[in-house]
C-alpha atoms as a PDB file:
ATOM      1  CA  UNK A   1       9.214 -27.917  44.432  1.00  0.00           C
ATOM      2  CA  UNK A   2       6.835 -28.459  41.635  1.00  0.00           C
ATOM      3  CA  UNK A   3       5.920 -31.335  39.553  1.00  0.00           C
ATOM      4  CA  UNK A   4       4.122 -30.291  36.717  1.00  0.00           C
ATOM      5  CA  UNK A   5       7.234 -30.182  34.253  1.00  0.00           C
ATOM      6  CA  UNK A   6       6.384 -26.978  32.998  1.00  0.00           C
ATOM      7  CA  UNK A   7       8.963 -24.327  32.078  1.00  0.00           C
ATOM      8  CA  UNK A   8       9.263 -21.116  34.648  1.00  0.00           C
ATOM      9  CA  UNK A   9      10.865 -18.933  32.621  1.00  0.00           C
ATOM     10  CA  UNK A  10       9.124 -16.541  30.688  1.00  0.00           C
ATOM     11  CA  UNK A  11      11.734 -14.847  28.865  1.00  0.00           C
ATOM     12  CA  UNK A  12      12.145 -14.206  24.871  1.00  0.00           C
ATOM     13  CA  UNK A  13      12.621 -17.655  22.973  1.00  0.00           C
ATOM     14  CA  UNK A  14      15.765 -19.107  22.424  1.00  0.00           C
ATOM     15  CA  UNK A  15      17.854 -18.266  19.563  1.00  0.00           C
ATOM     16  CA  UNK A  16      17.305 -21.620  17.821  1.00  0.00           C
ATOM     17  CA  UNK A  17      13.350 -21.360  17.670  1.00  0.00           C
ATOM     18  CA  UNK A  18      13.868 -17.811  16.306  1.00  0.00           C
ATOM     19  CA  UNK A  19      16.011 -19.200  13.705  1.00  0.00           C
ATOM     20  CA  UNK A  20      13.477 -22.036  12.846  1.00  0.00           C
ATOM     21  CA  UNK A  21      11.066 -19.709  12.854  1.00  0.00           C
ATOM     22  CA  UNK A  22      12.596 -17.395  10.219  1.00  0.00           C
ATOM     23  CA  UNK A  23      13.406 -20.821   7.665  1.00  0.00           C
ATOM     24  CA  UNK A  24       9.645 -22.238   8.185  1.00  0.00           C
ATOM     25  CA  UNK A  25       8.355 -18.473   7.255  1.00  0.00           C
ATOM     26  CA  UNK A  26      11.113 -18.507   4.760  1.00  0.00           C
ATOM     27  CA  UNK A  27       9.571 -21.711   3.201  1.00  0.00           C
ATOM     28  CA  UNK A  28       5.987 -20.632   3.333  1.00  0.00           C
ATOM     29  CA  UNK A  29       6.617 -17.155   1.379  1.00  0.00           C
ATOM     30  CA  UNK A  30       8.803 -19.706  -1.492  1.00  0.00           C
ATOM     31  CA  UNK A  31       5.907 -22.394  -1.413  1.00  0.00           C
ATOM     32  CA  UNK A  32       3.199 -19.528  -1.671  1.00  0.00           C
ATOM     33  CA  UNK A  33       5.076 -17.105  -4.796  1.00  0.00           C
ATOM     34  CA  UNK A  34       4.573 -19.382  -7.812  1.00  0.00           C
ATOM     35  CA  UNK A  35       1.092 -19.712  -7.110  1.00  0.00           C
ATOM     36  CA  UNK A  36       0.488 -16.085  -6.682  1.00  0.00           C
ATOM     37  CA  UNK A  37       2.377 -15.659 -10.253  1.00  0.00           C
ATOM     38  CA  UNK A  38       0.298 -18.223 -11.835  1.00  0.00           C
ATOM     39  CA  UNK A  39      -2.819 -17.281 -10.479  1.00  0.00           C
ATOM     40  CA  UNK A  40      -2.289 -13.711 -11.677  1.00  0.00           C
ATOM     41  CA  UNK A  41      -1.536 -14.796 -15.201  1.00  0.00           C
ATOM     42  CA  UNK A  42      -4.439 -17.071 -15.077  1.00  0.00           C
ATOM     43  CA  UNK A  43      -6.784 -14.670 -14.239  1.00  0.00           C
ATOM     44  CA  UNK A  44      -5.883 -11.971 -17.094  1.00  0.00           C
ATOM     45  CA  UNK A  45      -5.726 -14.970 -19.677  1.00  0.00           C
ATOM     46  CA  UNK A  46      -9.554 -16.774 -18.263  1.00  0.00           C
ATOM     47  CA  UNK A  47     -10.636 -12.914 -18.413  1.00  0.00           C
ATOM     48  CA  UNK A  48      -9.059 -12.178 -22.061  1.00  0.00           C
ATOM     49  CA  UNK A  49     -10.239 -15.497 -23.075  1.00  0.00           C
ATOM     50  CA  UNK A  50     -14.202 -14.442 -22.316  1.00  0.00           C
ATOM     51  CA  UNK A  51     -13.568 -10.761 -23.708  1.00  0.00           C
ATOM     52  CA  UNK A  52     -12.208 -12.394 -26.550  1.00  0.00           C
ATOM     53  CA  UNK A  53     -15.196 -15.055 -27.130  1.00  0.00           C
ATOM     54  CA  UNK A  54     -17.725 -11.562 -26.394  1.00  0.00           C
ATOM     55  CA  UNK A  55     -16.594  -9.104 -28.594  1.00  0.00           C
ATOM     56  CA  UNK A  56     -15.205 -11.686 -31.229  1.00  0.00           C
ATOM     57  CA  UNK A  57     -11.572 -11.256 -31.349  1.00  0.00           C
ATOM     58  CA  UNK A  58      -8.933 -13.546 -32.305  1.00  0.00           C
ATOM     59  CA  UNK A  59      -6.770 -13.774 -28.517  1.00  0.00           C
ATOM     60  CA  UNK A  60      -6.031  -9.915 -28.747  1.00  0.00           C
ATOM     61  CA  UNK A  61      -7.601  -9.544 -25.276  1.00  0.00           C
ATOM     62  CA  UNK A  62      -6.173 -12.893 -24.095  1.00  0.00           C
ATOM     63  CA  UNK A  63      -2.590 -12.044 -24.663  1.00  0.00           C
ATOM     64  CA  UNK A  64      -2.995  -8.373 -24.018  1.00  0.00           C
ATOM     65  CA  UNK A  65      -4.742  -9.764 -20.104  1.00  0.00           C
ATOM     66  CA  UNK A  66      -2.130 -12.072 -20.021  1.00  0.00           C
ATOM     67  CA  UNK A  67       0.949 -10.039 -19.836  1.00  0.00           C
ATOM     68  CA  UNK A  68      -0.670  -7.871 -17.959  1.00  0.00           C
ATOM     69  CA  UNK A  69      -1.444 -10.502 -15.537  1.00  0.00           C
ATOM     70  CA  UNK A  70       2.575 -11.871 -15.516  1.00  0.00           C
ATOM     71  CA  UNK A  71       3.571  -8.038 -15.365  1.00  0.00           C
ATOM     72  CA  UNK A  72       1.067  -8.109 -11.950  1.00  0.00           C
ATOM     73  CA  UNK A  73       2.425 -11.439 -11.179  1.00  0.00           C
ATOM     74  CA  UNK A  74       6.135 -10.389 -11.170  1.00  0.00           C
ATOM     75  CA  UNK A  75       5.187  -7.295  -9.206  1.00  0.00           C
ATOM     76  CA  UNK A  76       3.377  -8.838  -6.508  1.00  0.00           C
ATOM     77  CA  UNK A  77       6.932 -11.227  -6.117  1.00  0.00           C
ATOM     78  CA  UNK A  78       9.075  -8.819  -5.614  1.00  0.00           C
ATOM     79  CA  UNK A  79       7.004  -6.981  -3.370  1.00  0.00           C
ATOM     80  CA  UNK A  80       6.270 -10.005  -0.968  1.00  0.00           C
ATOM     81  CA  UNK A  81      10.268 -11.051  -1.018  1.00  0.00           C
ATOM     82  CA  UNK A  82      11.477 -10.068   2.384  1.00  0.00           C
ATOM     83  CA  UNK A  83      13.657  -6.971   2.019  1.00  0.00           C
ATOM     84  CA  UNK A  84      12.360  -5.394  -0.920  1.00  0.00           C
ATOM     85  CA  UNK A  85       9.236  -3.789  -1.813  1.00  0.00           C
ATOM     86  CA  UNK A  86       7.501  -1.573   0.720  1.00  0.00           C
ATOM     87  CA  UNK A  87      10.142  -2.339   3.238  1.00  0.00           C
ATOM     88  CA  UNK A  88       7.109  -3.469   5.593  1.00  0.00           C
ATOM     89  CA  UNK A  89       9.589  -6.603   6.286  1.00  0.00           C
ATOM     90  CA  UNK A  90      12.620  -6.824   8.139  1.00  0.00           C
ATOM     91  CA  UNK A  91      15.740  -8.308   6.070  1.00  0.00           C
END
């Protein structure tokens, strides 16, 4: 009989830390997509913003970078929601 307290069986994990699991990488993808949509705007509008202040435009490049940056943005959502995109991830 052992003492050590530690668990013998070696099987697959129970259905309730599958399920917690799935909500905590559930939670990580929502905390992590705004940031990966603002950062991609913020990028093409920093980068319009010094193309604009180089070749002497009035915000052409700024707002041209800029929806191309949101048009990235979106694009990189949808393709890291689980079930779209690639279909890399299970649904």
């Amino acid at each position: 009989m052992s003492l050590d307290n530690k668990p013998t069986d070696s099987g697959p994990p129970p259905l309730a830390k599958k399920r917690a699991e799935a909500v905590s990488h559930s939670v990580a993808v929502a905390m992590e997509l705004p940031f990966t949509l603002v950062g991609a705007i913020g990028v093409g509008v920093v980068l319009g913003y010094f193309l604009d202040r180089w070749l002497h435009t009035r915000a052409l490049f700024m707002i041209l970078l800029g929806a191309l940056g949101f048009i990235a943005g979106v694009r990189e959502v949808i393709r890291r929601l689980p079930g779209t995109g690639d279909g890399s991830q299970g649904s």
